[in-house]
C-alpha atoms as a PDB file:
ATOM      1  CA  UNK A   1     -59.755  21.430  61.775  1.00  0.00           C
ATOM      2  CA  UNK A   2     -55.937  23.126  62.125  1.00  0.00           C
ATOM      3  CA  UNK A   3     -54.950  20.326  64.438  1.00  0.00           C
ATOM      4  CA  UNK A   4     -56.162  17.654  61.720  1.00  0.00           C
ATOM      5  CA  UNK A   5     -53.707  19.390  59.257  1.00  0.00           C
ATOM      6  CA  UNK A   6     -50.791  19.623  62.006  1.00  0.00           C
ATOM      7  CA  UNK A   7     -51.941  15.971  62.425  1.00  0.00           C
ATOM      8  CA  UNK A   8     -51.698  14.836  59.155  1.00  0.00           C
ATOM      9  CA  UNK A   9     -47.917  17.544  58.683  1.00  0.00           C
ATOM     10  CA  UNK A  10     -46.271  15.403  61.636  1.00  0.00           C
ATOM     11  CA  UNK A  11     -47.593  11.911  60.303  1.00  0.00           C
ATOM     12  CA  UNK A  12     -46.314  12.997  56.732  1.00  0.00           C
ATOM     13  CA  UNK A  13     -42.781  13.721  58.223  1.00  0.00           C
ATOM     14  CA  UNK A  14     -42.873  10.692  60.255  1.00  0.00           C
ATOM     15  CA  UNK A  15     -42.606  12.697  63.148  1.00  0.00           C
ATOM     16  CA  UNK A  16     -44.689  10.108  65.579  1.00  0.00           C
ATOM     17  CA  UNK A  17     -44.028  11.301  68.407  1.00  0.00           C
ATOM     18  CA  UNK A  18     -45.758  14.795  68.059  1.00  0.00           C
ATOM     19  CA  UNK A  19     -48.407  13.006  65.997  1.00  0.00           C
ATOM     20  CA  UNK A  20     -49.554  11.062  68.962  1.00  0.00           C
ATOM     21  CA  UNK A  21     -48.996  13.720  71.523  1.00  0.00           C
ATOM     22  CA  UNK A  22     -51.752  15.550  69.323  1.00  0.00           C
ATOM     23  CA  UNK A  23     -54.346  12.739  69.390  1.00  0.00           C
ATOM     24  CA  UNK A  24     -53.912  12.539  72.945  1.00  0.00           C
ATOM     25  CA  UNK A  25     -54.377  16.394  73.149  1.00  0.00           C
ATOM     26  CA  UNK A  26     -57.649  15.456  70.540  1.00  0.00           C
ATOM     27  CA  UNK A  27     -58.716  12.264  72.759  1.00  0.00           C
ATOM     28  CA  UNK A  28     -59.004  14.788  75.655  1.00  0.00           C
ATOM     29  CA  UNK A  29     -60.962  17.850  74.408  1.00  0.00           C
ATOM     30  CA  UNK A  30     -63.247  15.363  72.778  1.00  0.00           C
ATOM     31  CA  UNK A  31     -63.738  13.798  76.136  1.00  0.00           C
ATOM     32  CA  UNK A  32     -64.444  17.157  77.588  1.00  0.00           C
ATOM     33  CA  UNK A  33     -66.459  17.888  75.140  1.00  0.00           C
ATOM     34  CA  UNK A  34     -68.455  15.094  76.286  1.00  0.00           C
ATOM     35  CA  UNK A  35     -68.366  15.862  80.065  1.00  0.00           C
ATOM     36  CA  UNK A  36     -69.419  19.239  79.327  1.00  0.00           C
ATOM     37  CA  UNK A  37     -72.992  18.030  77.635  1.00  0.00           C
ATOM     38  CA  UNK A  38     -73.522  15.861  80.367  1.00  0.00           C
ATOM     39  CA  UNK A  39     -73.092  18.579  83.035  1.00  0.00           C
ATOM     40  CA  UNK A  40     -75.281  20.599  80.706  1.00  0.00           C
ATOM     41  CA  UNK A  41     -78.358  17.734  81.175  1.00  0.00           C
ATOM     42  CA  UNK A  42     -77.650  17.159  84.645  1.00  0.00           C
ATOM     43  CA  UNK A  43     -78.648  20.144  85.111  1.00  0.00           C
ATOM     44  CA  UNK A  44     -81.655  20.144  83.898  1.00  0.00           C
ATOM     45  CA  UNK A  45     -82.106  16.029  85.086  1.00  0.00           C
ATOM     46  CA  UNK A  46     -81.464  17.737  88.648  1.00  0.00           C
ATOM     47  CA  UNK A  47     -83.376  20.879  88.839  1.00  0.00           C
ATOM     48  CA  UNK A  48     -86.810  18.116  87.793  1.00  0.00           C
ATOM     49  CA  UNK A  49     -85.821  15.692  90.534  1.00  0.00           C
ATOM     50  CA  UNK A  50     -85.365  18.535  93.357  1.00  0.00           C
ATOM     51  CA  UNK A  51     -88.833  20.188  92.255  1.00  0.00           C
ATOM     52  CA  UNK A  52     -90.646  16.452  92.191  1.00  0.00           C
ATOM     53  CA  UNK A  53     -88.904  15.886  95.511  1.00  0.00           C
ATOM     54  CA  UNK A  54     -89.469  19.833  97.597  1.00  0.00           C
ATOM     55  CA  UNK A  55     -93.174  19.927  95.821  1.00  0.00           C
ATOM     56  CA  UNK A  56     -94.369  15.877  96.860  1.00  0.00           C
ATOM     57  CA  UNK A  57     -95.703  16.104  92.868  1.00  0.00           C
ATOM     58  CA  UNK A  58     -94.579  15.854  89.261  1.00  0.00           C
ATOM     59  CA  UNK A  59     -95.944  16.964  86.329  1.00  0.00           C
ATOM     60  CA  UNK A  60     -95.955  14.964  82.671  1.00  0.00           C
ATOM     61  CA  UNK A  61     -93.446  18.112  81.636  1.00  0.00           C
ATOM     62  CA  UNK A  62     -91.303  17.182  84.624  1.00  0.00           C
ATOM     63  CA  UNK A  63     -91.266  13.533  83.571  1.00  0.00           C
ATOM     64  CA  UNK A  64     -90.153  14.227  79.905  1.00  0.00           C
ATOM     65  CA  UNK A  65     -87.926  16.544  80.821  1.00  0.00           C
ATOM     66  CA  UNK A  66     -86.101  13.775  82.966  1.00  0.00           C
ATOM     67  CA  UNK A  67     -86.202  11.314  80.725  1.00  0.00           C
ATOM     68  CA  UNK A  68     -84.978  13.273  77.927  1.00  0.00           C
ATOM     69  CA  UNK A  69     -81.891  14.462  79.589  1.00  0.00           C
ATOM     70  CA  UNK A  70     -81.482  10.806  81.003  1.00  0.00           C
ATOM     71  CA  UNK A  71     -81.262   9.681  77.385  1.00  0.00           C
ATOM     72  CA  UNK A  72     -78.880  12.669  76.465  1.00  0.00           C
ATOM     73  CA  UNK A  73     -76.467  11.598  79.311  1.00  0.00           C
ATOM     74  CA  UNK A  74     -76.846   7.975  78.622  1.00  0.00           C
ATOM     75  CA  UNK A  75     -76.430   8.680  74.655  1.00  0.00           C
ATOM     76  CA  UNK A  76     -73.475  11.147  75.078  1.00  0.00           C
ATOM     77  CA  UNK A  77     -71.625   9.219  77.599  1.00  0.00           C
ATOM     78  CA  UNK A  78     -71.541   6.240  74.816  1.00  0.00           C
ATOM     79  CA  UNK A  79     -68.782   5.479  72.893  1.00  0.00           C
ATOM     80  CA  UNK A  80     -69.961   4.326  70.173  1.00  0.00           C
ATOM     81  CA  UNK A  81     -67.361   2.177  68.060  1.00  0.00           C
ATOM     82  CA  UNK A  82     -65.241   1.220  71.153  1.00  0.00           C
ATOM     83  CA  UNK A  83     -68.007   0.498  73.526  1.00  0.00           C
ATOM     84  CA  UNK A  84     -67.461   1.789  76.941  1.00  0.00           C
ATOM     85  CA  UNK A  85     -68.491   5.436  78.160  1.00  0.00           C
ATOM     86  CA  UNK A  86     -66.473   8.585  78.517  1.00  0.00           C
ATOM     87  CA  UNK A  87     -67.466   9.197  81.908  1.00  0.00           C
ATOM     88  CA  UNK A  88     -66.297   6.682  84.801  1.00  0.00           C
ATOM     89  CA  UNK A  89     -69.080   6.375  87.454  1.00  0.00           C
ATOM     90  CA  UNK A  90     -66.748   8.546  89.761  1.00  0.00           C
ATOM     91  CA  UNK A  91     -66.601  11.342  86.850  1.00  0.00           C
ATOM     92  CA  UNK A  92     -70.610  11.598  87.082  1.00  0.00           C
ATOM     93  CA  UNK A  93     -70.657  11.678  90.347  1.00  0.00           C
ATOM     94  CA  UNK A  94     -68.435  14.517  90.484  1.00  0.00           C
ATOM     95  CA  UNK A  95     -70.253  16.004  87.464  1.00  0.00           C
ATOM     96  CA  UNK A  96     -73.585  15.603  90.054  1.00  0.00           C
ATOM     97  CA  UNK A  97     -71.832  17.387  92.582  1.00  0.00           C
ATOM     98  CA  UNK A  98     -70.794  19.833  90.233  1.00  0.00           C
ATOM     99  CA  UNK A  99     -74.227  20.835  88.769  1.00  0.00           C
ATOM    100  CA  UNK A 100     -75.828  20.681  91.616  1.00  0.00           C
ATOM    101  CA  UNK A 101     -75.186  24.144  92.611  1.00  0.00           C
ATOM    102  CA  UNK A 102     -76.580  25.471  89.240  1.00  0.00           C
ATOM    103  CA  UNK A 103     -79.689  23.036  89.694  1.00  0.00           C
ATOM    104  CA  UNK A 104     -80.498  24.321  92.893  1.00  0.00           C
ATOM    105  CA  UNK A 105     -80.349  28.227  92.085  1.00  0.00           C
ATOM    106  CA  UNK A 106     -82.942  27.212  89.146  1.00  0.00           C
ATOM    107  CA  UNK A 107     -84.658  25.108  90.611  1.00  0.00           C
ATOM    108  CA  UNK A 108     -85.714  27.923  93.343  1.00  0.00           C
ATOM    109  CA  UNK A 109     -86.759  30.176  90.359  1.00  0.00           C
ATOM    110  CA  UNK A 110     -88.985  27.327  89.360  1.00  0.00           C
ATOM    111  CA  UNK A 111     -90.324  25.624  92.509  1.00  0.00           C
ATOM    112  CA  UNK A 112     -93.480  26.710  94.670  1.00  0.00           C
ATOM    113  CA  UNK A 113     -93.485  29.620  92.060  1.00  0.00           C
ATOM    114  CA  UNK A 114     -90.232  30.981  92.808  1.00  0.00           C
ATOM    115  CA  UNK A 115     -91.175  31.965  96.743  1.00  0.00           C
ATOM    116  CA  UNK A 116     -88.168  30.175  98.416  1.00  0.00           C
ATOM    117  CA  UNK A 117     -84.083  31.010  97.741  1.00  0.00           C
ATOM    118  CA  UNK A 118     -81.704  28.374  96.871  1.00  0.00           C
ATOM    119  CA  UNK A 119     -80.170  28.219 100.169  1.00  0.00           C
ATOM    120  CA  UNK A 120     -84.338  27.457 101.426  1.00  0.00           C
ATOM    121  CA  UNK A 121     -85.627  25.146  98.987  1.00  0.00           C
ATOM    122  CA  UNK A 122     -81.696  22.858  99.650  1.00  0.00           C
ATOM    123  CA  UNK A 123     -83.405  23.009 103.405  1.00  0.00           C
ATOM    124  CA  UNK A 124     -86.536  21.125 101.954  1.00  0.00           C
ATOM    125  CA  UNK A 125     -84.745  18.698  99.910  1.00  0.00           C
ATOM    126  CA  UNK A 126     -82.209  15.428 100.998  1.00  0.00           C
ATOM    127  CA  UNK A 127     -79.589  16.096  99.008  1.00  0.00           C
ATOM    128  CA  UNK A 128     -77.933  13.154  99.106  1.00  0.00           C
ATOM    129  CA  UNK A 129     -81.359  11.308  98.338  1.00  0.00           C
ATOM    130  CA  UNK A 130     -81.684  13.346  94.825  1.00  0.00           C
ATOM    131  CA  UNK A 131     -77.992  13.229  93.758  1.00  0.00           C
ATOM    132  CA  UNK A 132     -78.221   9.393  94.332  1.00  0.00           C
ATOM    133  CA  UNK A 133     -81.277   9.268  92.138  1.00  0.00           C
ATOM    134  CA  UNK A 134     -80.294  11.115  89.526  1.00  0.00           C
ATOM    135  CA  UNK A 135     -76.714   8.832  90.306  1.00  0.00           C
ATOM    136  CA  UNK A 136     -78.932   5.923  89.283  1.00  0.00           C
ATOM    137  CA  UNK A 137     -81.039   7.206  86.471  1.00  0.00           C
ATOM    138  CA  UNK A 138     -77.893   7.763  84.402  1.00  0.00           C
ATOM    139  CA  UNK A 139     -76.193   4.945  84.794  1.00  0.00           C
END
């Protein structure tokens, strides 16, 4: 809210310059903003896909759970008035790569009733395989 009333001070005092430095400044923590919730979902979109993978099964709760945080991703990542999304292709990749780490510790907590570590259940897993599918699913 403060940086709309800045906003508003510099556009009053035709001072443009600072005006549009501060939407750019607003442009880019709304963007992260968005990036963040996505990384947030594919988190959870990753810890369902290395469980169906590790355990050969899935479960109707593992299924919702994906496609609910494949909708949250693909709903987030919209932009809605201009068209276009938020996140380039190459941004959720490196958002995959980036929650993948978080996905696995959970996952392990979760999977085969929490008997294997992280660094074990990655060992049962292609990683490249589940990042590509969960790639896929949100885009």
């Amino acid at each position: 809210m403060e940086e709309l009333i800045t906003l508003r001070k510099y556009i009053e005092e035709k001072n443009y310059i600072k005006a549009l430095e501060l939407v750019g400044e607003l442009e880019e923590m709304s963007k992260e903003d968005k990036l963040n919730k996505i990384y947030s979902y594919a988190v959870i979109l990753l810890v369902h896909l290395i469980k169906q993978q590790a355990e050969k099964r899935t479960t109707r709760s593992w299924d919702v759970s994906i496609d609910n945080s494949v909708r949250e991703i693909k709903r987030t990542n919209k932009r809605r008035k201009s068209g276009g999304y938020y996140a380039s292709k190459e941004e959720l990749i490196e958002t995959i790569d980036e929650a993948f780490e978080a996905a696995i510790k959970r996952a392990a907590l979760e999977a085969f009733e929490g008997r294997h570590d992280s660094d074990e259940l990655e060992q049962m897993i292609d990683v490249v395989q589940v990042k590509q599918a969960a790639l896929n699913l949100m885009t």
